[in-house]
C-alpha atoms as a PDB file:
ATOM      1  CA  UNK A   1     -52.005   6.793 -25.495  1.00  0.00           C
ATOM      2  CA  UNK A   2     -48.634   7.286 -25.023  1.00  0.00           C
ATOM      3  CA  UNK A   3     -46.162   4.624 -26.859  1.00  0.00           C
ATOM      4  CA  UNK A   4     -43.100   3.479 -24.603  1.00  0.00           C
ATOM      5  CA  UNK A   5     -40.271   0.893 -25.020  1.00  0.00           C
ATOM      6  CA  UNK A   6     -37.760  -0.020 -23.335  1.00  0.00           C
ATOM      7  CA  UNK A   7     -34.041   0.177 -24.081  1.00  0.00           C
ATOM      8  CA  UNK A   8     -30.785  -0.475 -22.264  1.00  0.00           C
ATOM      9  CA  UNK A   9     -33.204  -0.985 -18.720  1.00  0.00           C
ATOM     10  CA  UNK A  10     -35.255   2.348 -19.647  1.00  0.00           C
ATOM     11  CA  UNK A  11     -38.565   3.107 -20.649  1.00  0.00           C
ATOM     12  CA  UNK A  12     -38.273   5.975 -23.710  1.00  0.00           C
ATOM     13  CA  UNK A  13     -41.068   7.515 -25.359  1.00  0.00           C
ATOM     14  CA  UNK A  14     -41.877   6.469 -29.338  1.00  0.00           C
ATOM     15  CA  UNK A  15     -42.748   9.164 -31.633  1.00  0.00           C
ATOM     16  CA  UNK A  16     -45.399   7.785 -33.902  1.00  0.00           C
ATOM     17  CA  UNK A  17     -43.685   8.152 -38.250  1.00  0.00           C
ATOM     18  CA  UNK A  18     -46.246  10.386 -39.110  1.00  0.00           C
ATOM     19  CA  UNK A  19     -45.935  12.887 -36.421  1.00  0.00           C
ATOM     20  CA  UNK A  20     -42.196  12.974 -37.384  1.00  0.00           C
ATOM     21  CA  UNK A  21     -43.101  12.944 -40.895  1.00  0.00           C
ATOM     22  CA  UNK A  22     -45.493  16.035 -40.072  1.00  0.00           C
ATOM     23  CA  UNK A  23     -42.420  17.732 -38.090  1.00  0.00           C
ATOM     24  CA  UNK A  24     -40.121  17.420 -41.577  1.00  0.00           C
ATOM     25  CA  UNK A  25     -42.952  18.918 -43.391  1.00  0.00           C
ATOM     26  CA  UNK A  26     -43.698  22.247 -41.679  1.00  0.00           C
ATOM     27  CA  UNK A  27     -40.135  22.520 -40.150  1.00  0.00           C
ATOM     28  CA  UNK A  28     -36.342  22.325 -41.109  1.00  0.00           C
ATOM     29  CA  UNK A  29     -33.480  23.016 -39.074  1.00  0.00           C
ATOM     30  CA  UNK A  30     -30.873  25.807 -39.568  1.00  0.00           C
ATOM     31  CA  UNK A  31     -27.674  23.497 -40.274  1.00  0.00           C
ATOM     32  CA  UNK A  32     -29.879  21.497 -42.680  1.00  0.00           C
ATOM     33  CA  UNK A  33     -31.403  24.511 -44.770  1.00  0.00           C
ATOM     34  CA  UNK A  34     -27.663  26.205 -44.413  1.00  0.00           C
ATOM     35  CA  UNK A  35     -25.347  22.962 -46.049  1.00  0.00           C
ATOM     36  CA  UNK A  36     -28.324  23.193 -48.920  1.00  0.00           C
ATOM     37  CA  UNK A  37     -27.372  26.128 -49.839  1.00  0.00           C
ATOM     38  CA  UNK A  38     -23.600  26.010 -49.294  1.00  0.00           C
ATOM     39  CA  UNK A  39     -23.149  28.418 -46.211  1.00  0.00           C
ATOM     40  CA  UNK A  40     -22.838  28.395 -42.373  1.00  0.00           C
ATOM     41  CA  UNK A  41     -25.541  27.716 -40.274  1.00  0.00           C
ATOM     42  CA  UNK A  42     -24.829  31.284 -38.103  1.00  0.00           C
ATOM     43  CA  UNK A  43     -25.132  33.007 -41.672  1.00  0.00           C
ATOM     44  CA  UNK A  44     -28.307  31.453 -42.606  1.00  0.00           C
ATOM     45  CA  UNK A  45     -29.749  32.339 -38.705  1.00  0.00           C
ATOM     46  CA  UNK A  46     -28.292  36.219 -39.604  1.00  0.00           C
ATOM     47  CA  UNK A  47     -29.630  36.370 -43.062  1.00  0.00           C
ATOM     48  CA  UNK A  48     -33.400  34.837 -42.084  1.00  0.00           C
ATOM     49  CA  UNK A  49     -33.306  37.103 -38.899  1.00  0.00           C
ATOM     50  CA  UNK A  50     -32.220  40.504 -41.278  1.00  0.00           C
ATOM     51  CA  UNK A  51     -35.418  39.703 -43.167  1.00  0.00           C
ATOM     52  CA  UNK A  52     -37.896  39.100 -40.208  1.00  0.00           C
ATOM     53  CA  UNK A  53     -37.897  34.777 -40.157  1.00  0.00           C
ATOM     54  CA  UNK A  54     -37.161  34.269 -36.441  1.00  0.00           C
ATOM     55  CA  UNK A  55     -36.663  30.675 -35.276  1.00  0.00           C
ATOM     56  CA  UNK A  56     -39.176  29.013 -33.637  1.00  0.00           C
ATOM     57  CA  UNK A  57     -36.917  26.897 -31.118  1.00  0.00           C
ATOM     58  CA  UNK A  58     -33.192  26.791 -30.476  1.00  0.00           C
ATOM     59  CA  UNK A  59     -30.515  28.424 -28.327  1.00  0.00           C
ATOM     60  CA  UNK A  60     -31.787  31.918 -27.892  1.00  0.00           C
ATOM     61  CA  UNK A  61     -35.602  31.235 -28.068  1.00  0.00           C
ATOM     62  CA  UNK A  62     -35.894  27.923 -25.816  1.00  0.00           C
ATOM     63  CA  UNK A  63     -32.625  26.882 -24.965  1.00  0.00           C
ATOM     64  CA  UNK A  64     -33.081  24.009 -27.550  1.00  0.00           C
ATOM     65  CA  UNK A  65     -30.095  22.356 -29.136  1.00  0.00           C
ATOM     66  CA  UNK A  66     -29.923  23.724 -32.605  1.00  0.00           C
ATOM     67  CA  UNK A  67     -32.448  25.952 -34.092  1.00  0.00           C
ATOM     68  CA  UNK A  68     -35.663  25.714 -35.949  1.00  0.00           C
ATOM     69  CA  UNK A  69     -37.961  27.545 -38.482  1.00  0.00           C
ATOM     70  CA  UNK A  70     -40.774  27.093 -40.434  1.00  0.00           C
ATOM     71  CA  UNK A  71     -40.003  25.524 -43.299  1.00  0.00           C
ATOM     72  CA  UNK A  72     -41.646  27.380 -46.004  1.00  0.00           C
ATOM     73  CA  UNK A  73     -41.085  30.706 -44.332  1.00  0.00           C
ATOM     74  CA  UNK A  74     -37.234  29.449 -43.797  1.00  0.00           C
ATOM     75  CA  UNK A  75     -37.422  28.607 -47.997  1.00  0.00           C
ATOM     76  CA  UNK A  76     -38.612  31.489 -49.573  1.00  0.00           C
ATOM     77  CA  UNK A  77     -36.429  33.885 -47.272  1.00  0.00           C
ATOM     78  CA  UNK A  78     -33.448  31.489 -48.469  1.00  0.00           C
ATOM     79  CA  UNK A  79     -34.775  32.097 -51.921  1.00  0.00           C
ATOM     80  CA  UNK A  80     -34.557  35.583 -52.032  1.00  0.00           C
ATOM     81  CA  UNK A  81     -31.059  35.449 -50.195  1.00  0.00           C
ATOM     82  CA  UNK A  82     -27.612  35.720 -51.862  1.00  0.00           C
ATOM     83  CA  UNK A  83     -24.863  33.482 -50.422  1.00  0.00           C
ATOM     84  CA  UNK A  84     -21.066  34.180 -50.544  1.00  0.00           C
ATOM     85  CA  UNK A  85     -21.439  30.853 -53.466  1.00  0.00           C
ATOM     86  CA  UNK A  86     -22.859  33.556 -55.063  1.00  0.00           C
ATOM     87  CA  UNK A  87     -26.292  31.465 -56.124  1.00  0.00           C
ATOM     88  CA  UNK A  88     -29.582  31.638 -54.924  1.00  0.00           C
ATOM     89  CA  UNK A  89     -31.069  29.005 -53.167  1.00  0.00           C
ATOM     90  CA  UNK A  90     -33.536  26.790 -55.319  1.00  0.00           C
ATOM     91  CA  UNK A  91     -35.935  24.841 -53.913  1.00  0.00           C
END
């Protein structure tokens, strides 16, 4: 069943906390995984892509907003990434 309320005169869709809890878990978005480390989103997306950790929604895969990946993929690539901060990521 499909939760609804209503604001401002229209009906919206609710997404249930743990579905959006499950969403945080398995997935992290490129701005938020980029400002952890210190660096631009478009040089995270560059340095995940040169390693082979392709987004899994966003601009150029779904026309989506921002873009995507799977989180623990997303983290160890980071890991093994040097920034121009000149630190690795640490998780």
């Amino acid at each position: 069943m499909e939760n609804r309320a209503w604001e401002s005169g229209r009906a919206v869709r609710l997404v249930p906390a743990e579905a959006l809890a499950e969403f945080k878990r398995d997935y992290i978005a490129a701005a938020e995984l980029a400002h952890s480390v210190g660096t631009s989103a478009r040089s995270l997306i560059e340095a995940l892509d040169a390693q082979g950790v392709k987004p899994i929604t966003g601009p150029g895969v779904d026309d989506g907003r921002q873009y995507f990946f799977e989180r623990v993929a997303a983290e160890h690539a980071v890991a093994r990434t040097v920034f121009p901060l000149g630190e690795a990521a640490r998780f």
